[in-house]
PDB file of N, CA and C in Angstrom:
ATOM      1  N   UNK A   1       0.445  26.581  17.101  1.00  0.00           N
ATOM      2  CA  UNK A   1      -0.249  25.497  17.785  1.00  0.00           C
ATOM      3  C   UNK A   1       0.765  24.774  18.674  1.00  0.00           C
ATOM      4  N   UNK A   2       0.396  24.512  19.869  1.00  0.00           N
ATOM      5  CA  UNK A   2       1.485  23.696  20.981  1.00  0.00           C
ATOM      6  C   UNK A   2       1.349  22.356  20.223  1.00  0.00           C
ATOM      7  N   UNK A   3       2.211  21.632  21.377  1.00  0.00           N
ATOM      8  CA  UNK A   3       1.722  20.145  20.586  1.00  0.00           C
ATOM      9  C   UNK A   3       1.092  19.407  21.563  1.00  0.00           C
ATOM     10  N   UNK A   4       0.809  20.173  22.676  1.00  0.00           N
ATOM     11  CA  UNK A   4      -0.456  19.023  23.092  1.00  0.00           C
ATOM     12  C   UNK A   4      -1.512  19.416  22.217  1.00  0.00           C
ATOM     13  N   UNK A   5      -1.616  20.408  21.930  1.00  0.00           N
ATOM     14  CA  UNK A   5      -3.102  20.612  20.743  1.00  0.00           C
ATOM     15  C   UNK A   5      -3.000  19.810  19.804  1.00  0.00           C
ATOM     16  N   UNK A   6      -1.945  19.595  19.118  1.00  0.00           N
ATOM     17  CA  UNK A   6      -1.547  19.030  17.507  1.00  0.00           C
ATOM     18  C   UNK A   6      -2.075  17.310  18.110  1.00  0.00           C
ATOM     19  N   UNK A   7      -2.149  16.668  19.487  1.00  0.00           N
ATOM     20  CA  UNK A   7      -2.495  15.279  19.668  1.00  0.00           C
ATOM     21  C   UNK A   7      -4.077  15.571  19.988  1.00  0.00           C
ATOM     22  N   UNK A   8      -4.571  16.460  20.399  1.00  0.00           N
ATOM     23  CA  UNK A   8      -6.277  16.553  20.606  1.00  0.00           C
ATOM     24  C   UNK A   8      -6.745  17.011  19.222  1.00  0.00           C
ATOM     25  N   UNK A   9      -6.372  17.332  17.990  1.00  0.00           N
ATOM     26  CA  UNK A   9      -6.879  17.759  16.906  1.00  0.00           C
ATOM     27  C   UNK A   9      -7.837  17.005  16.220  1.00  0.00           C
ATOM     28  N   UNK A  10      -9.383  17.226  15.920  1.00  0.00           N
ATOM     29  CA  UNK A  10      -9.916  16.522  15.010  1.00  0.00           C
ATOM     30  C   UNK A  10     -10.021  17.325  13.193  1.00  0.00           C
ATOM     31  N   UNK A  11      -9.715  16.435  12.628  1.00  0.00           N
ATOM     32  CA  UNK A  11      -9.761  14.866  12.610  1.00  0.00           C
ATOM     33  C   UNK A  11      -7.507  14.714  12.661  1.00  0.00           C
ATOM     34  N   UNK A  12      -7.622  13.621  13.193  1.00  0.00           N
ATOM     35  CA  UNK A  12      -6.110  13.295  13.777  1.00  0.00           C
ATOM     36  C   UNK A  12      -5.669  12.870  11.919  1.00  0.00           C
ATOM     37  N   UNK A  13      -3.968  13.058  11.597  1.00  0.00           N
ATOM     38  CA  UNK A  13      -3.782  12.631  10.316  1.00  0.00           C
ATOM     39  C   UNK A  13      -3.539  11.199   9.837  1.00  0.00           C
ATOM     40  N   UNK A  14      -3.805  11.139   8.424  1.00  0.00           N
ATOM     41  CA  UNK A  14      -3.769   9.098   9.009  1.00  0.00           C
ATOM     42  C   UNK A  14      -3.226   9.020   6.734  1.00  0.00           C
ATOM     43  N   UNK A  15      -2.460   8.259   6.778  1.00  0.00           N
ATOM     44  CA  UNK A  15      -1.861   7.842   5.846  1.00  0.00           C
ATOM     45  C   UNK A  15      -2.352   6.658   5.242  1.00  0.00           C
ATOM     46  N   UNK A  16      -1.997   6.062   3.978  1.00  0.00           N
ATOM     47  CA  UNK A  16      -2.490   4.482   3.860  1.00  0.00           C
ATOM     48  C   UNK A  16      -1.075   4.008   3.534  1.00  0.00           C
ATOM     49  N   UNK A  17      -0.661   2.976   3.896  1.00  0.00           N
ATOM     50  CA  UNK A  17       0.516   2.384   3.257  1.00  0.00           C
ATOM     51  C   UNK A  17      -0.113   1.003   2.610  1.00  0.00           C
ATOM     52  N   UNK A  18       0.608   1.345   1.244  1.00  0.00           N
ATOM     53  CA  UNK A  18       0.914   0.245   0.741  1.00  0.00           C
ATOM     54  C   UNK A  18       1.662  -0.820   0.268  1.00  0.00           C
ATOM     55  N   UNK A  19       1.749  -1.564   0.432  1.00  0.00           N
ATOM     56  CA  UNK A  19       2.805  -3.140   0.073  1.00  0.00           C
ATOM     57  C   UNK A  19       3.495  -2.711  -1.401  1.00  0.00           C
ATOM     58  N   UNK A  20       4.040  -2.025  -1.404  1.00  0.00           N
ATOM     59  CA  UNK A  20       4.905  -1.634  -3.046  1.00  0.00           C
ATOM     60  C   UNK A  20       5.942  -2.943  -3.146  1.00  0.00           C
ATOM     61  N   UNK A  21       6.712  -3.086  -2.423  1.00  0.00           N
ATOM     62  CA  UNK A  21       7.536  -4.082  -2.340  1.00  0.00           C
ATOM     63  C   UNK A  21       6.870  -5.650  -2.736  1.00  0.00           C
ATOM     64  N   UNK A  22       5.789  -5.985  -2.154  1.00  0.00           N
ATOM     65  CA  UNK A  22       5.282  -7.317  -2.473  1.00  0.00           C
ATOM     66  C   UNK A  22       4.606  -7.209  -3.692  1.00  0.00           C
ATOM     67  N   UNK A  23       4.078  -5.504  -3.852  1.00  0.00           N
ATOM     68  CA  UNK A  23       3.083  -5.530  -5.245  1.00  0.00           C
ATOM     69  C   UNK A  23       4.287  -5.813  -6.505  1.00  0.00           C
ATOM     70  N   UNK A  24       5.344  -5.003  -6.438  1.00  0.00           N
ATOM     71  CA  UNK A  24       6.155  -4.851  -7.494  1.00  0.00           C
ATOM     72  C   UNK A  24       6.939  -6.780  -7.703  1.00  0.00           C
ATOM     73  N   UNK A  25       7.359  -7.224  -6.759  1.00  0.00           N
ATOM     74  CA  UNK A  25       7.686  -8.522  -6.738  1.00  0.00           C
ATOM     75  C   UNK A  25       6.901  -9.848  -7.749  1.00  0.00           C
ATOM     76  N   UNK A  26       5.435  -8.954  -6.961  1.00  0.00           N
ATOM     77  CA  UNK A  26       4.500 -10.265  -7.821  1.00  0.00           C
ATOM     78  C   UNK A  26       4.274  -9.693  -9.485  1.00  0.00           C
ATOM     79  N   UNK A  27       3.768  -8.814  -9.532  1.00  0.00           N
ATOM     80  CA  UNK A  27       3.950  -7.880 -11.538  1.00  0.00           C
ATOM     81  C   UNK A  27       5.265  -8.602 -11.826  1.00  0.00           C
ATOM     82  N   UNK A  28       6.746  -8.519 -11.236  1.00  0.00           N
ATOM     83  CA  UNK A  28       7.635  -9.461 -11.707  1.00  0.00           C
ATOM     84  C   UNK A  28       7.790 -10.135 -12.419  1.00  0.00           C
ATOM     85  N   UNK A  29       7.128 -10.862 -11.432  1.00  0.00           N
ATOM     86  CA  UNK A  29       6.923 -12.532 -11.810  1.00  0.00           C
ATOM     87  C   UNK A  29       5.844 -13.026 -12.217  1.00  0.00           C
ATOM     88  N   UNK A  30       4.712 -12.106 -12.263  1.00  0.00           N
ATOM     89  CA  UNK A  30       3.678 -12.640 -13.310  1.00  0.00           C
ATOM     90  C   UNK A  30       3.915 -12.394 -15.090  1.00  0.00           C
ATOM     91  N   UNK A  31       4.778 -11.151 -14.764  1.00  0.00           N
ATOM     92  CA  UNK A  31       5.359 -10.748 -16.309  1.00  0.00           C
ATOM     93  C   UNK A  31       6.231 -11.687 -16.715  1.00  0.00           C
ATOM     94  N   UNK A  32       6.925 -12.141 -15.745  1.00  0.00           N
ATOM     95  CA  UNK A  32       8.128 -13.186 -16.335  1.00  0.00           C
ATOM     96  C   UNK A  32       6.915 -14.573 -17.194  1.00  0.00           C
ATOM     97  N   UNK A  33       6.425 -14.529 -16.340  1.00  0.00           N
ATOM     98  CA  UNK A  33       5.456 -15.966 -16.862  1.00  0.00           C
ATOM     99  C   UNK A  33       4.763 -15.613 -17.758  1.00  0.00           C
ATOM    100  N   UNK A  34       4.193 -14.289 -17.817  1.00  0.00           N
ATOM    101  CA  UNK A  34       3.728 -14.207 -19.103  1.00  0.00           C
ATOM    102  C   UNK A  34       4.933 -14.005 -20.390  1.00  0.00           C
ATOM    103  N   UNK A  35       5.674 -14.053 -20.079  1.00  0.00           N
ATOM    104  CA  UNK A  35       6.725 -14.090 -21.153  1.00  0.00           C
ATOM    105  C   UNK A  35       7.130 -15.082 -21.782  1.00  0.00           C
ATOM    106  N   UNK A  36       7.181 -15.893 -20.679  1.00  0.00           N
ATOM    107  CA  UNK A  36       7.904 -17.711 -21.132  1.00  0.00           C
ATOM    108  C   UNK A  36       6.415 -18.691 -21.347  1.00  0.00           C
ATOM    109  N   UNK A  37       5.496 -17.889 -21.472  1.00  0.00           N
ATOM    110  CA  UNK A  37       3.851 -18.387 -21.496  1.00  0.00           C
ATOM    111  C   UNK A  37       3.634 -19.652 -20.780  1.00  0.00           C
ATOM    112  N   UNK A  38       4.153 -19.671 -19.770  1.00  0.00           N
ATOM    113  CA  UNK A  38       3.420 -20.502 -18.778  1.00  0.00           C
ATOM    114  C   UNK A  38       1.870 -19.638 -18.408  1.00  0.00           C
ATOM    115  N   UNK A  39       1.860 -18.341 -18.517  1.00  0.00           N
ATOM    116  CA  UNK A  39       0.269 -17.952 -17.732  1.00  0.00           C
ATOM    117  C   UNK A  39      -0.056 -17.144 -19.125  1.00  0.00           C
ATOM    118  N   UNK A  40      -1.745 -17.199 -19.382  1.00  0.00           N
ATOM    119  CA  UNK A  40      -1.944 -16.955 -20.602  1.00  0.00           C
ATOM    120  C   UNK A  40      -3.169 -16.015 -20.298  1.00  0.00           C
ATOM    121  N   UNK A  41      -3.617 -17.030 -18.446  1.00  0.00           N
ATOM    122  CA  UNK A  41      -5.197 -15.925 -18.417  1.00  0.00           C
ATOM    123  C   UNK A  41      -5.059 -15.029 -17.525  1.00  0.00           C
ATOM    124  N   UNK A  42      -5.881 -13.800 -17.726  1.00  0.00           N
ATOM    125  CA  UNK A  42      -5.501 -12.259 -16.485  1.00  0.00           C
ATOM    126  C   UNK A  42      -5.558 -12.820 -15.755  1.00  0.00           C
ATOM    127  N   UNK A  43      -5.286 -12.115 -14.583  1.00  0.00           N
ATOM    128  CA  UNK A  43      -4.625 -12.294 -13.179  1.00  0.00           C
ATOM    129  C   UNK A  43      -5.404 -11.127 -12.726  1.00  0.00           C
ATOM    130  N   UNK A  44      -6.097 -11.209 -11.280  1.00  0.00           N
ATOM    131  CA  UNK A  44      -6.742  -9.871 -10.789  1.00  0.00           C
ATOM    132  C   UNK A  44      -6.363 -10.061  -9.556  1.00  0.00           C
ATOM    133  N   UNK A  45      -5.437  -9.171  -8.655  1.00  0.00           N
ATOM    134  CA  UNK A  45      -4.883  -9.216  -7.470  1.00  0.00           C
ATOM    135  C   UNK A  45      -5.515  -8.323  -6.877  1.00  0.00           C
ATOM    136  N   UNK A  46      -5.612  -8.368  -5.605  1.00  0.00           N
ATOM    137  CA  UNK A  46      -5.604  -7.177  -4.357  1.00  0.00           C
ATOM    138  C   UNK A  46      -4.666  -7.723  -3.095  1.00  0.00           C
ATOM    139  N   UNK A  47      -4.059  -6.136  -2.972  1.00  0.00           N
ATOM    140  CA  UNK A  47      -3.187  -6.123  -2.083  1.00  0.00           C
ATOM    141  C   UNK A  47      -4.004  -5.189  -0.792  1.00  0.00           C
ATOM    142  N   UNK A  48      -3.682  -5.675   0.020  1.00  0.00           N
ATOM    143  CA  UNK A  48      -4.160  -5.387   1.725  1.00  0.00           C
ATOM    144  C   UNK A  48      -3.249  -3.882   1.532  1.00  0.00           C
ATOM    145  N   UNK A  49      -4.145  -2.815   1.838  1.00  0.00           N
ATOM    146  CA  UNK A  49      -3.224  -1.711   2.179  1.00  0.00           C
ATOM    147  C   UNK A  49      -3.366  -1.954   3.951  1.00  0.00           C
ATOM    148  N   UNK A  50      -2.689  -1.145   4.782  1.00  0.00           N
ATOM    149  CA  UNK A  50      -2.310  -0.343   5.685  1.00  0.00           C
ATOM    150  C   UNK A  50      -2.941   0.693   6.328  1.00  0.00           C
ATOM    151  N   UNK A  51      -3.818   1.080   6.829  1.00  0.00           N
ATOM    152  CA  UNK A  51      -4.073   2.507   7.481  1.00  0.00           C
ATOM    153  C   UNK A  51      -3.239   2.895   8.655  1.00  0.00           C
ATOM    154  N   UNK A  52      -2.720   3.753   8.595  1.00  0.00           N
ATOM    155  CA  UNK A  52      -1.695   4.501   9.940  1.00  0.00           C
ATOM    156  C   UNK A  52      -1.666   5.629  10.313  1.00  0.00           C
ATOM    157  N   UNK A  53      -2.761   5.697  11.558  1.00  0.00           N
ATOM    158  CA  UNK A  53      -3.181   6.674  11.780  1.00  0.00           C
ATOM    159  C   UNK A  53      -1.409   7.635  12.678  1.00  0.00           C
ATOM    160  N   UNK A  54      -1.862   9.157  11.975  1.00  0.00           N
ATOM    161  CA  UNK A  54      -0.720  10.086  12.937  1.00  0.00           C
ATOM    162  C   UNK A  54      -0.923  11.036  13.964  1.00  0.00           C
ATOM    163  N   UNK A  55      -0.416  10.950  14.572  1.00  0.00           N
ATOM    164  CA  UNK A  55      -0.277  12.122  15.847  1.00  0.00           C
ATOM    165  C   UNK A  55      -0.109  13.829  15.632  1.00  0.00           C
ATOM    166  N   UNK A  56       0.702  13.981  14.710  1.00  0.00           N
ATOM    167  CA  UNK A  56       1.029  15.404  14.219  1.00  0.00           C
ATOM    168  C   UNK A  56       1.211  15.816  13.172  1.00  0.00           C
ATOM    169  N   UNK A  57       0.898  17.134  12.896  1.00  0.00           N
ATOM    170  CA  UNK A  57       1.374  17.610  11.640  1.00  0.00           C
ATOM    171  C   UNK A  57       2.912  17.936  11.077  1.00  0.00           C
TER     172      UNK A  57
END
């Protein structure tokens, strides 16, 4: 395949990224608090992923 084909290809490739860095930060520090019991009730987070669409294989 050339690579002008590999940019007209359907469907084009597309990844999700996710926030690992901010997810792992906050588990942290919600564990820390649940440790020293300042926090006692669940916690239900969502983190914003990312879609990033790609050009080539």
């Amino acid at each position: 395949m050339t690579i002008a084909k590999k940019f007209f290809s359907k469907p084009q490739l597309a990844t999700v990224r996710r926030p690992v860095q901010e997810m792992a930060g906050t588990m942290a520090r919600l564990l820390q608090e649940h440790i020293e019991s300042t926090r006692t009730e669940p916690t239900s987070l969502i983190f914003e992923p990312e879609l990033v669409l790609r050009h080539s294989a």
